[in-house]
PDB file of N, CA and C in Angstrom:
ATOM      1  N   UNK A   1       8.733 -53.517 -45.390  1.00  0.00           N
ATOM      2  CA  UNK A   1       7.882 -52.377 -45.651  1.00  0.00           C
ATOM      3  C   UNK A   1       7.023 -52.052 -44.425  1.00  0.00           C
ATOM      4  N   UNK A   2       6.712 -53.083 -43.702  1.00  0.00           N
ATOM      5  CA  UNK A   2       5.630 -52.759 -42.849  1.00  0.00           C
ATOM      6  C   UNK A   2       6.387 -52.257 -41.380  1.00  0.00           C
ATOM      7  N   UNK A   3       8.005 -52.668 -41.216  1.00  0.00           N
ATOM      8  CA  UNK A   3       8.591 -52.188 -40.376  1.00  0.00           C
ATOM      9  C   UNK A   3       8.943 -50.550 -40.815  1.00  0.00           C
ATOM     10  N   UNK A   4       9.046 -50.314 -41.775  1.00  0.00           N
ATOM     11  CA  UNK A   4       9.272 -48.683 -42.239  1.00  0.00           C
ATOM     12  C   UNK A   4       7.916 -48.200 -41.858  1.00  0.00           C
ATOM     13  N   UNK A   5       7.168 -48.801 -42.058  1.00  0.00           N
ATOM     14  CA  UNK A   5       5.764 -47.616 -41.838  1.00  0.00           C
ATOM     15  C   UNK A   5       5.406 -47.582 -40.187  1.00  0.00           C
ATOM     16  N   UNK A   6       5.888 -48.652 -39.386  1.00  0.00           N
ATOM     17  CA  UNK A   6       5.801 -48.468 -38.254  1.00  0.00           C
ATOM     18  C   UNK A   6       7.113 -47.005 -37.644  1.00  0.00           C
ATOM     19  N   UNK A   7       8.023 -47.625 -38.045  1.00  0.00           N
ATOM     20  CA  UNK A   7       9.024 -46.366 -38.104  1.00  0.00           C
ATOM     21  C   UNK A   7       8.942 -45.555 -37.989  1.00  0.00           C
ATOM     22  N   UNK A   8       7.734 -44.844 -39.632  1.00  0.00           N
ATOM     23  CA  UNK A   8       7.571 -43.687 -39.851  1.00  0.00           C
ATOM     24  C   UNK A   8       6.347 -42.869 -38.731  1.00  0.00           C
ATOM     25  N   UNK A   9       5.299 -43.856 -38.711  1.00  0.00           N
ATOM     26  CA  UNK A   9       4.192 -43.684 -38.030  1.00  0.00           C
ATOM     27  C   UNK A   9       4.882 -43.596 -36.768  1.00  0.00           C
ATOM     28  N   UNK A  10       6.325 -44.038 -35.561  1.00  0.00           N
ATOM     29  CA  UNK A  10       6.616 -43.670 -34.705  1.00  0.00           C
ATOM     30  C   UNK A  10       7.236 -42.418 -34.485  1.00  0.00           C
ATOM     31  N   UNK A  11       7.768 -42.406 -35.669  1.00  0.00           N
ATOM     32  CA  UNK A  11       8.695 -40.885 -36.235  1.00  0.00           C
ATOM     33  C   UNK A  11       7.920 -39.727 -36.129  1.00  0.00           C
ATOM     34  N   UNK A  12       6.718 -39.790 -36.709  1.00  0.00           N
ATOM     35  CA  UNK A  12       5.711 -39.200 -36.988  1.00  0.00           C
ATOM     36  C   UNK A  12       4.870 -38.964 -35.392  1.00  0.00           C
ATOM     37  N   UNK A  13       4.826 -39.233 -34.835  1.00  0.00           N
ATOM     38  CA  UNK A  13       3.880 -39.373 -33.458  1.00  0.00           C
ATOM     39  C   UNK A  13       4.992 -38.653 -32.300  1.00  0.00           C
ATOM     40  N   UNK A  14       6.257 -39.116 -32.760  1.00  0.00           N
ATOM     41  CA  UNK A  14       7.378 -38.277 -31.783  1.00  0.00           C
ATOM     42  C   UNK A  14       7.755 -36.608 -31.994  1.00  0.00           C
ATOM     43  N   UNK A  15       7.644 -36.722 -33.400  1.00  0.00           N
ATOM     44  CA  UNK A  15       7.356 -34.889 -33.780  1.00  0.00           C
ATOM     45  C   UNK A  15       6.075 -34.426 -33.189  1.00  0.00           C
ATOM     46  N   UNK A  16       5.164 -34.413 -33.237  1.00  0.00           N
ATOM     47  CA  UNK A  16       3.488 -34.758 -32.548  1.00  0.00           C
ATOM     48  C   UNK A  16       3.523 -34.611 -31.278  1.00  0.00           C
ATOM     49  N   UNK A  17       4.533 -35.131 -30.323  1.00  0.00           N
ATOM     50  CA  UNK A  17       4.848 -34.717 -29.009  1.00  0.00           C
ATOM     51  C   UNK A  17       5.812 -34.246 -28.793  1.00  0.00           C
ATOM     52  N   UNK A  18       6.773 -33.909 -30.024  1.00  0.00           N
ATOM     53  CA  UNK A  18       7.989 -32.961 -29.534  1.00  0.00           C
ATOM     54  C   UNK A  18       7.310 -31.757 -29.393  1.00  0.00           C
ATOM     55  N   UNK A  19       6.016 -31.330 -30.570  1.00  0.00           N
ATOM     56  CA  UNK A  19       5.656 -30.031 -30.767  1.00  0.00           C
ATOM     57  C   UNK A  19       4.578 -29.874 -29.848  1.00  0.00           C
ATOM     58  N   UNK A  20       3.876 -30.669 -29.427  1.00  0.00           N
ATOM     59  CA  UNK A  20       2.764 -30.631 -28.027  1.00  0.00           C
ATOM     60  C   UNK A  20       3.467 -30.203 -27.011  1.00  0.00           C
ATOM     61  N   UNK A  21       4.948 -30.469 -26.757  1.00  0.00           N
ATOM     62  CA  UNK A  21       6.036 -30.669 -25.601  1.00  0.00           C
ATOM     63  C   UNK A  21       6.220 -28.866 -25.644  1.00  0.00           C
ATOM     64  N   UNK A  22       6.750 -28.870 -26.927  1.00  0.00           N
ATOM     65  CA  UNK A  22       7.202 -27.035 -27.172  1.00  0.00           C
ATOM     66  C   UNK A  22       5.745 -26.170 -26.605  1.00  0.00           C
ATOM     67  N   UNK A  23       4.856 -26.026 -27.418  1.00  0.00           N
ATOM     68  CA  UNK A  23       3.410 -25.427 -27.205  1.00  0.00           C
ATOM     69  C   UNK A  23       3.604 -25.642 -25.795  1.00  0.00           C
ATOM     70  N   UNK A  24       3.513 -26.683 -24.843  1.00  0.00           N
ATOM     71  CA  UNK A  24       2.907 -26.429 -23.774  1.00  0.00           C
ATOM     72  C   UNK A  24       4.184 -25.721 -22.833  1.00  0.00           C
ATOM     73  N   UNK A  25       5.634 -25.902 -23.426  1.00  0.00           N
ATOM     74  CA  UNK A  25       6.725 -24.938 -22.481  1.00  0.00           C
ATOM     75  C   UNK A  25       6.247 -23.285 -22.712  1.00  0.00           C
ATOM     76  N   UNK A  26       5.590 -22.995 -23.970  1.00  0.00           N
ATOM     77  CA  UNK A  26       5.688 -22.026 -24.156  1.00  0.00           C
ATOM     78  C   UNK A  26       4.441 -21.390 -23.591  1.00  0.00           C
ATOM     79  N   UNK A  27       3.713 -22.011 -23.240  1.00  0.00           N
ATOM     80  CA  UNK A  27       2.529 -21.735 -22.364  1.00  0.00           C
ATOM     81  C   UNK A  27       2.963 -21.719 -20.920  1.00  0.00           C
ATOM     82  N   UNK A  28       3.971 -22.548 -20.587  1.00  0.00           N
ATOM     83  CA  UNK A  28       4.477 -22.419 -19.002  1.00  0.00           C
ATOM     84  C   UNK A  28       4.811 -21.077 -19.010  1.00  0.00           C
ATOM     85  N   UNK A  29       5.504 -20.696 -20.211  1.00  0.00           N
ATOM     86  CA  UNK A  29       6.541 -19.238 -19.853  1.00  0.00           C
ATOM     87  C   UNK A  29       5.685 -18.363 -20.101  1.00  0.00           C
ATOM     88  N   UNK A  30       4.821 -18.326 -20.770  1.00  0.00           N
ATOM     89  CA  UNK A  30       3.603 -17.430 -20.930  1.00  0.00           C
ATOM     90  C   UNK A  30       3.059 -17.305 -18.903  1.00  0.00           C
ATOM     91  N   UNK A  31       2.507 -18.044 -19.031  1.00  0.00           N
ATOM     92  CA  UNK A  31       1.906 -18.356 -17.357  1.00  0.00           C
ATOM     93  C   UNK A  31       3.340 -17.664 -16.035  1.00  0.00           C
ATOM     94  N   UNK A  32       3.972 -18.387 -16.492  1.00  0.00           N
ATOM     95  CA  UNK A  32       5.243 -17.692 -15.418  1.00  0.00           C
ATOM     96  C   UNK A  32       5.652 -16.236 -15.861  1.00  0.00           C
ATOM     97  N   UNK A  33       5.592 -15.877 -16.453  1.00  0.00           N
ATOM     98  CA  UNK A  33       5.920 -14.274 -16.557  1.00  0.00           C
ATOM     99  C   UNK A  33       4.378 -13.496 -16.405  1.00  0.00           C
ATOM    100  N   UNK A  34       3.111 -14.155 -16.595  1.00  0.00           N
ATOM    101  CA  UNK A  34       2.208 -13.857 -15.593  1.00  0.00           C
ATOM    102  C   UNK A  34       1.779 -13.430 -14.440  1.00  0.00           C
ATOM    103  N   UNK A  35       2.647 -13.952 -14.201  1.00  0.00           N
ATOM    104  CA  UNK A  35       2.559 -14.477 -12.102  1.00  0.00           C
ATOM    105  C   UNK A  35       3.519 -13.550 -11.908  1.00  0.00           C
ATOM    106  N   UNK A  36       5.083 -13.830 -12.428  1.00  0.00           N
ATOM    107  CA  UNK A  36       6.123 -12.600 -12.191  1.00  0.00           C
ATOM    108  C   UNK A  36       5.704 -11.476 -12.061  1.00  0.00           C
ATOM    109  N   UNK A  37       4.782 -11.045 -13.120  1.00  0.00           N
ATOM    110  CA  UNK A  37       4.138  -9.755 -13.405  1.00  0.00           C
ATOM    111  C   UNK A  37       3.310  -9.652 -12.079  1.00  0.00           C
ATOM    112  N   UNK A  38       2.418 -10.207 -12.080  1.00  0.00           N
ATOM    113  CA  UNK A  38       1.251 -10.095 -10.857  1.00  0.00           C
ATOM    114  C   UNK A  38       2.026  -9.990  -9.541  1.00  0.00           C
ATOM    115  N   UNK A  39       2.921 -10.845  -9.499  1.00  0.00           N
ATOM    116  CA  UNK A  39       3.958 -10.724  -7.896  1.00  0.00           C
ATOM    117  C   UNK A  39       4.413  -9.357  -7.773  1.00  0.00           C
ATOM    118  N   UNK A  40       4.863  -8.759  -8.998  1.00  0.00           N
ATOM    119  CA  UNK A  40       5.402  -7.212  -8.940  1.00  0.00           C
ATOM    120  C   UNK A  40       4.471  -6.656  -8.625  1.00  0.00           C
ATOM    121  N   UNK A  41       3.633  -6.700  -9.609  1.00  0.00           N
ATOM    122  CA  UNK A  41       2.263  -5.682  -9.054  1.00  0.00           C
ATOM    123  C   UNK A  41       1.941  -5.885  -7.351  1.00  0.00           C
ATOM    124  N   UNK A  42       1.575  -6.929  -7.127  1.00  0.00           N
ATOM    125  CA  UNK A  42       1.206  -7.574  -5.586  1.00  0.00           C
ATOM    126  C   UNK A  42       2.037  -6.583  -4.727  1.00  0.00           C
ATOM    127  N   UNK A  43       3.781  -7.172  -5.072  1.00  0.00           N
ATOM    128  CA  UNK A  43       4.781  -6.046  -3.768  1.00  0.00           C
ATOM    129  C   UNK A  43       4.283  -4.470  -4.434  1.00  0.00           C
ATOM    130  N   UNK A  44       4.413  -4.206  -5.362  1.00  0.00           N
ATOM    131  CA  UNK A  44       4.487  -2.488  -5.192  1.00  0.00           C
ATOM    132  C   UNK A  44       3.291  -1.825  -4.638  1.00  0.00           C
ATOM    133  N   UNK A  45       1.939  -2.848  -5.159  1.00  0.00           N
ATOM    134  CA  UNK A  45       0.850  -1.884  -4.294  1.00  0.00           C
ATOM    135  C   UNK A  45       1.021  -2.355  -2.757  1.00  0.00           C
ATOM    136  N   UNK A  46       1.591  -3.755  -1.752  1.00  0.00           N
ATOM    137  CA  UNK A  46       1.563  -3.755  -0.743  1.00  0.00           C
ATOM    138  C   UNK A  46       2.345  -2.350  -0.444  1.00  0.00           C
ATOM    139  N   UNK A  47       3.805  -2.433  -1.103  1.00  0.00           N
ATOM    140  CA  UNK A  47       4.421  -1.129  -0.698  1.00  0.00           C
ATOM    141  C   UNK A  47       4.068   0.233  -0.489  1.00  0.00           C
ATOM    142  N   UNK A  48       3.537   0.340  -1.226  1.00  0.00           N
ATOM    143  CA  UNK A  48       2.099   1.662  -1.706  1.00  0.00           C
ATOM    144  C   UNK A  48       1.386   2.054  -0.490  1.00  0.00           C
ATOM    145  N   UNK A  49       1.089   0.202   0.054  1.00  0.00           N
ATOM    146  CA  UNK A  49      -0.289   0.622   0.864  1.00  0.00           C
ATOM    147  C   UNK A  49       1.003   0.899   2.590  1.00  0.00           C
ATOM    148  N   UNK A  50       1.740   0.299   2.387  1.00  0.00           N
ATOM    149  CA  UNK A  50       2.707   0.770   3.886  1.00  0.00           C
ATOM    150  C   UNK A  50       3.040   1.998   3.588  1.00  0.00           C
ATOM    151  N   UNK A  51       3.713   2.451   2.750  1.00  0.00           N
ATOM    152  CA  UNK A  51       3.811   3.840   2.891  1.00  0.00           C
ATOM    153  C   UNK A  51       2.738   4.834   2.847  1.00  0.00           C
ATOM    154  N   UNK A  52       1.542   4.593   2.916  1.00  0.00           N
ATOM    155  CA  UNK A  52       0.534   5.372   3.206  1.00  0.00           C
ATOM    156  C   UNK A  52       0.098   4.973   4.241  1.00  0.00           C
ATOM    157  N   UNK A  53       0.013   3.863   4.987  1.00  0.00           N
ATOM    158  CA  UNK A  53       0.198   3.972   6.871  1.00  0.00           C
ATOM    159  C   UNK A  53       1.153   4.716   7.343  1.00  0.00           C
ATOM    160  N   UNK A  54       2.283   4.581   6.599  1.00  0.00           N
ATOM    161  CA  UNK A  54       3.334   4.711   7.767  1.00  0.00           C
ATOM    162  C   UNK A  54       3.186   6.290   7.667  1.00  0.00           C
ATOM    163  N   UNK A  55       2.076   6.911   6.193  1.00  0.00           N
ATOM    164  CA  UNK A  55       2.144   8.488   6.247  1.00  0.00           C
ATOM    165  C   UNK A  55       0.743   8.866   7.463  1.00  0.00           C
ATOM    166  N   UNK A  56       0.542   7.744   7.099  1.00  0.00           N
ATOM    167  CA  UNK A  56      -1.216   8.116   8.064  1.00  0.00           C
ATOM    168  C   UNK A  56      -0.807   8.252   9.809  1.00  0.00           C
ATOM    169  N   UNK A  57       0.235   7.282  10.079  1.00  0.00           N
ATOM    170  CA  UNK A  57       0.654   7.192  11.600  1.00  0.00           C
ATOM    171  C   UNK A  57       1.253   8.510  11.614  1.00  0.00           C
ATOM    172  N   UNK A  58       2.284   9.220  10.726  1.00  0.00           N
ATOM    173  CA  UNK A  58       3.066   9.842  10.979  1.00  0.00           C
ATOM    174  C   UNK A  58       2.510  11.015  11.222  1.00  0.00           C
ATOM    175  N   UNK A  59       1.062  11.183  10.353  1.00  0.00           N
ATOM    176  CA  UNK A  59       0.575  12.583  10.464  1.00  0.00           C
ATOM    177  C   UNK A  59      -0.620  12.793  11.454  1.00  0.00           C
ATOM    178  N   UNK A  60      -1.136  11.210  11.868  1.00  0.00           N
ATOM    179  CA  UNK A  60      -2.005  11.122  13.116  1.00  0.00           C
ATOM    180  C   UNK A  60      -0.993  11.581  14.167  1.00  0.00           C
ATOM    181  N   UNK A  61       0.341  11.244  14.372  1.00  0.00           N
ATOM    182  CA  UNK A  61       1.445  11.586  15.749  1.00  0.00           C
ATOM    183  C   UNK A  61       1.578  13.246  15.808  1.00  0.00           C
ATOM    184  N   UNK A  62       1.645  13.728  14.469  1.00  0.00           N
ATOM    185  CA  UNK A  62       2.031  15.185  14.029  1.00  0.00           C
ATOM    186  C   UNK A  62       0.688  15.999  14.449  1.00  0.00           C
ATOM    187  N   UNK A  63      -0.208  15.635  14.289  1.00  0.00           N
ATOM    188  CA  UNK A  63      -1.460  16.174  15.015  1.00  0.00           C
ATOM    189  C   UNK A  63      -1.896  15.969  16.435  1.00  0.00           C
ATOM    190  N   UNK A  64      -1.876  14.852  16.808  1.00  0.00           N
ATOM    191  CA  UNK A  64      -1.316  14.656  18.279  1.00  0.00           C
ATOM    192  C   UNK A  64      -0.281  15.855  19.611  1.00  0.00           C
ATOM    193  N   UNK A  65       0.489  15.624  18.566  1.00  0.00           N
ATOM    194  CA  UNK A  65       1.484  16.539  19.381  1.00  0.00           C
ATOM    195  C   UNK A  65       1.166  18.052  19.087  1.00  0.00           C
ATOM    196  N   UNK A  66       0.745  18.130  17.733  1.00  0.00           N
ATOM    197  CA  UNK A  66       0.122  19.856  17.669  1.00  0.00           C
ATOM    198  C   UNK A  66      -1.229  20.098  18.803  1.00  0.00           C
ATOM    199  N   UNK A  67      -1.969  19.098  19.817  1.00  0.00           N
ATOM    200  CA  UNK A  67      -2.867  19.229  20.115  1.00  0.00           C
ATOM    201  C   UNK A  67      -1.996  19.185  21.026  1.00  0.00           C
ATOM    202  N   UNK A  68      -1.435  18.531  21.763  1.00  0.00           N
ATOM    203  CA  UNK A  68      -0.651  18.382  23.301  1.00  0.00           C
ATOM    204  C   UNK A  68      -0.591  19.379  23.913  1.00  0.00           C
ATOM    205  N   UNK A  69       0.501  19.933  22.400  1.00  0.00           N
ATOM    206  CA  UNK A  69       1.572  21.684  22.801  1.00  0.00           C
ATOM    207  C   UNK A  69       0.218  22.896  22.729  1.00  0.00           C
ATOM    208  N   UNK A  70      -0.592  22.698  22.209  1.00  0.00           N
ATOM    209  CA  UNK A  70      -1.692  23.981  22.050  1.00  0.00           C
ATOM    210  C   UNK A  70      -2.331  23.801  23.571  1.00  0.00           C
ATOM    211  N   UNK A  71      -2.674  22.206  24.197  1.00  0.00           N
ATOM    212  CA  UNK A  71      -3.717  21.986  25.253  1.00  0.00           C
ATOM    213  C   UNK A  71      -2.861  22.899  26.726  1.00  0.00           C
ATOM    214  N   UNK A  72      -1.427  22.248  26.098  1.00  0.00           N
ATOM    215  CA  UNK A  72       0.038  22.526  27.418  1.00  0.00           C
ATOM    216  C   UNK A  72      -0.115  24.444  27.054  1.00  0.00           C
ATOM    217  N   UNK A  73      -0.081  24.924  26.125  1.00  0.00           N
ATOM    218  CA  UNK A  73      -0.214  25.914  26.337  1.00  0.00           C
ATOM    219  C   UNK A  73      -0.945  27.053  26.621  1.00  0.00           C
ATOM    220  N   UNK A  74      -2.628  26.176  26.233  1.00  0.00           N
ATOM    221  CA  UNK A  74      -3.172  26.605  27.157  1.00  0.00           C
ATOM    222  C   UNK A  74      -3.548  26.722  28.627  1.00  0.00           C
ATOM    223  N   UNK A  75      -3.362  25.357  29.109  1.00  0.00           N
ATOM    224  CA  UNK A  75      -3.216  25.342  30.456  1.00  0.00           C
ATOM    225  C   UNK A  75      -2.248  26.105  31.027  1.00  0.00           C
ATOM    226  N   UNK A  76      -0.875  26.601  30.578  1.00  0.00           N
ATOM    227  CA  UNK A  76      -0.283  27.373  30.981  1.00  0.00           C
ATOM    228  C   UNK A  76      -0.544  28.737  31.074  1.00  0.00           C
ATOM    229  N   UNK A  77      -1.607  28.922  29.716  1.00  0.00           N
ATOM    230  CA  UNK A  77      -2.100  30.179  29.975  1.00  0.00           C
ATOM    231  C   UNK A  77      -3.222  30.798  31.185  1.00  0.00           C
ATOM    232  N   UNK A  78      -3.607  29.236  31.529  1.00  0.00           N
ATOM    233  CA  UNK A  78      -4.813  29.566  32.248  1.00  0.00           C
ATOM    234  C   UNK A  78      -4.323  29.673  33.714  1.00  0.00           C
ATOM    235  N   UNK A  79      -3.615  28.781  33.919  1.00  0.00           N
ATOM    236  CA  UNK A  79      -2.260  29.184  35.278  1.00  0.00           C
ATOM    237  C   UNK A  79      -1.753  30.419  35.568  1.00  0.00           C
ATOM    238  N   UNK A  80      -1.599  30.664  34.675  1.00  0.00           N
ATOM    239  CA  UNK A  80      -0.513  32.407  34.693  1.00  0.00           C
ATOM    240  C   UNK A  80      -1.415  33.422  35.169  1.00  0.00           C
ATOM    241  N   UNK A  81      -2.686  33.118  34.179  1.00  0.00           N
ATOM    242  CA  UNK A  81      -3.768  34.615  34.117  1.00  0.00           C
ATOM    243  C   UNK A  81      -4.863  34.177  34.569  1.00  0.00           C
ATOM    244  N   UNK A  82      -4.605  33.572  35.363  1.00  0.00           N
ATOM    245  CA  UNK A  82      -6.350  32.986  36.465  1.00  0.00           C
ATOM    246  C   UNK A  82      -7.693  33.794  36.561  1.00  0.00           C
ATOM    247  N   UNK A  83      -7.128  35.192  36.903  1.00  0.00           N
ATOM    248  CA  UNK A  83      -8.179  36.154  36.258  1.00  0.00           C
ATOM    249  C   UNK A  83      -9.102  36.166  35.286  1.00  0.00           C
ATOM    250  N   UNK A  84      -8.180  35.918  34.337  1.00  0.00           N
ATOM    251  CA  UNK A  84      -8.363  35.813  32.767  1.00  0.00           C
ATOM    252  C   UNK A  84      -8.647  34.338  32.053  1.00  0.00           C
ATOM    253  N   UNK A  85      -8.817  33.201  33.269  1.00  0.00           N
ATOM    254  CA  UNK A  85      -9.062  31.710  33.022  1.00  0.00           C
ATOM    255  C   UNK A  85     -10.313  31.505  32.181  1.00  0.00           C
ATOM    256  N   UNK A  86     -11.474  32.467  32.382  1.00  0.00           N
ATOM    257  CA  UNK A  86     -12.577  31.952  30.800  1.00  0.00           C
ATOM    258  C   UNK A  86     -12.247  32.489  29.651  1.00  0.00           C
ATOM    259  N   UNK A  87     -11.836  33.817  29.523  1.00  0.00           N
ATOM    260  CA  UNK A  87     -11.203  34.124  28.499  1.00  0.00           C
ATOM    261  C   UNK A  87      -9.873  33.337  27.429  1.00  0.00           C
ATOM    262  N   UNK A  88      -8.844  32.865  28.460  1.00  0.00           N
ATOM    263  CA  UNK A  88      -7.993  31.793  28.123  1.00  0.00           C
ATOM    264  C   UNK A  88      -8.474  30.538  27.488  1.00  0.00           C
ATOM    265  N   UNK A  89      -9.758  29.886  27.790  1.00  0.00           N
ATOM    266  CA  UNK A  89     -10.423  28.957  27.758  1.00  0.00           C
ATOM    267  C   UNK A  89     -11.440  29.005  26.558  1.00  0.00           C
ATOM    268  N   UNK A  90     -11.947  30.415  26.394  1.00  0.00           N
ATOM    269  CA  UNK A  90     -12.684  30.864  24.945  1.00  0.00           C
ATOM    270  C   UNK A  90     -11.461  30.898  23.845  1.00  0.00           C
ATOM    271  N   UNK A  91     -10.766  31.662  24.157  1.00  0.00           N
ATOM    272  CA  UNK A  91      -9.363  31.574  22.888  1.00  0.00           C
ATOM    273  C   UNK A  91      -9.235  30.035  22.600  1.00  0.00           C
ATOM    274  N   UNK A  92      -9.008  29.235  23.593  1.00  0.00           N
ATOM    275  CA  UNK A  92      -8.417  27.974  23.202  1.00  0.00           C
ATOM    276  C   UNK A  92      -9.404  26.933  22.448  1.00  0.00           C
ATOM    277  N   UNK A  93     -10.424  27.111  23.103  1.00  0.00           N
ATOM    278  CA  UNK A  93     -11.591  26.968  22.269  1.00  0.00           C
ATOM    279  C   UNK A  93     -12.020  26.903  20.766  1.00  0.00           C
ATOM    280  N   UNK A  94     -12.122  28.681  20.948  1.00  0.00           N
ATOM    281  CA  UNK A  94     -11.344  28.925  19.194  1.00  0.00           C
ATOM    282  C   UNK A  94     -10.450  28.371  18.116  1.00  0.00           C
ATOM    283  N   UNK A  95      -9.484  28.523  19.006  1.00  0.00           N
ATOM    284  CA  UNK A  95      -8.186  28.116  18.102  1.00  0.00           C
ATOM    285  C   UNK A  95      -8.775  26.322  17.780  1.00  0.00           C
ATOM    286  N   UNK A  96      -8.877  26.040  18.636  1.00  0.00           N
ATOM    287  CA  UNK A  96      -9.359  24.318  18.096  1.00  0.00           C
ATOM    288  C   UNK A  96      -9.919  24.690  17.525  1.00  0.00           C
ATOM    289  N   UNK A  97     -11.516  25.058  17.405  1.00  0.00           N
ATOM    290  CA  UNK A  97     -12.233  24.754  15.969  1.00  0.00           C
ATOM    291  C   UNK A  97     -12.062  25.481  14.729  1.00  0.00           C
ATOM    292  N   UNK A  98     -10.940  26.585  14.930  1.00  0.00           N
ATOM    293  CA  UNK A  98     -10.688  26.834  13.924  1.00  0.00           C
ATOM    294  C   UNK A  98      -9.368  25.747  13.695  1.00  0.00           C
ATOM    295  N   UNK A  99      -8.577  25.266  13.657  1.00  0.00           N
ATOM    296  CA  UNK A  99      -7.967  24.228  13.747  1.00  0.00           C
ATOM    297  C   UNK A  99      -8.212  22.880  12.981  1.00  0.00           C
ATOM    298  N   UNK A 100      -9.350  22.894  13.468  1.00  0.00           N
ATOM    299  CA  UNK A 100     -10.138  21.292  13.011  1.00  0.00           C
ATOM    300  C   UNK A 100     -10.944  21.669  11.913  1.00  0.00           C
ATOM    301  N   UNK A 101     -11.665  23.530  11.675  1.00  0.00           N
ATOM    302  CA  UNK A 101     -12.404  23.490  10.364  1.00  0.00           C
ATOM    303  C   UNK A 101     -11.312  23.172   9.646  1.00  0.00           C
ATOM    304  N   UNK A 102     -10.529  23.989   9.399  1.00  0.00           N
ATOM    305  CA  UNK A 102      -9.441  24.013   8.366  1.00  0.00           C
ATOM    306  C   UNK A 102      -8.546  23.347   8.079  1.00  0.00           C
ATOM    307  N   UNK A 103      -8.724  21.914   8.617  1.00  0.00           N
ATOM    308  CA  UNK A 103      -7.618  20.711   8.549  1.00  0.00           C
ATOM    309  C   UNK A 103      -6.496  20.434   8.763  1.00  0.00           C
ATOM    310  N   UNK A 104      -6.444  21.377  10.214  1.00  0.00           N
ATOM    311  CA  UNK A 104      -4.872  21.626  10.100  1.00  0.00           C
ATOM    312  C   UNK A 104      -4.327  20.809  11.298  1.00  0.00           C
ATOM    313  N   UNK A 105      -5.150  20.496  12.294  1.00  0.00           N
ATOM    314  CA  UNK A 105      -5.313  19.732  13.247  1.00  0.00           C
ATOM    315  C   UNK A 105      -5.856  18.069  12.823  1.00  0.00           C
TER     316      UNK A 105
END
């Protein structure tokens, strides 16, 4: 009798940690599809944040070069019509700050 109740009482203590064993897998997978989740989130906003450099470089270069070709063409203007070199120089003037009010520069 007293070997059955040890038995049972071992029987009993092994269900007890089969089901402590389950609970805590199911808390791993809880926790790991956590993290999965958070890792996704993590890459898509890194991604997010490169493609809004790579828009910020692209449209800092795009303004760049709209300033180059306006500066090149004014200097060309001011070459041509030397006469007309402060006048050339007031236009260009212009055109920049109207340029830069209006965000286009």
């Amino acid at each position: 009798a007293a070997v059955q109740q040890v038995e049972a009482a071992a029987a009993e203590r092994e269900a007890q940690l089969l089901a402590a064993i389950a609970v805590l897998r199911k808390r791993e997978d809880a926790i790991s599809a956590a993290l999965d989740a958070s890792a996704r989130k993590l890459s898509a906003f890194e991604a997010a944040r490169r493609r809004d450099r790579e828009d910020l470089v692209s449209a800092a270069r795009q303004r760049d070069l709209q300033l180059f070709v306006l500066l090149g063409l004014g200097t060309a203007a001011v070459l041509a019509f030397p006469q007309h070199g402060l006048a050339c120089i007031a236009t260009l003037v212009a055109v920049l700050a109207a340029w830069a009010r209006f965000g286009v520069a």
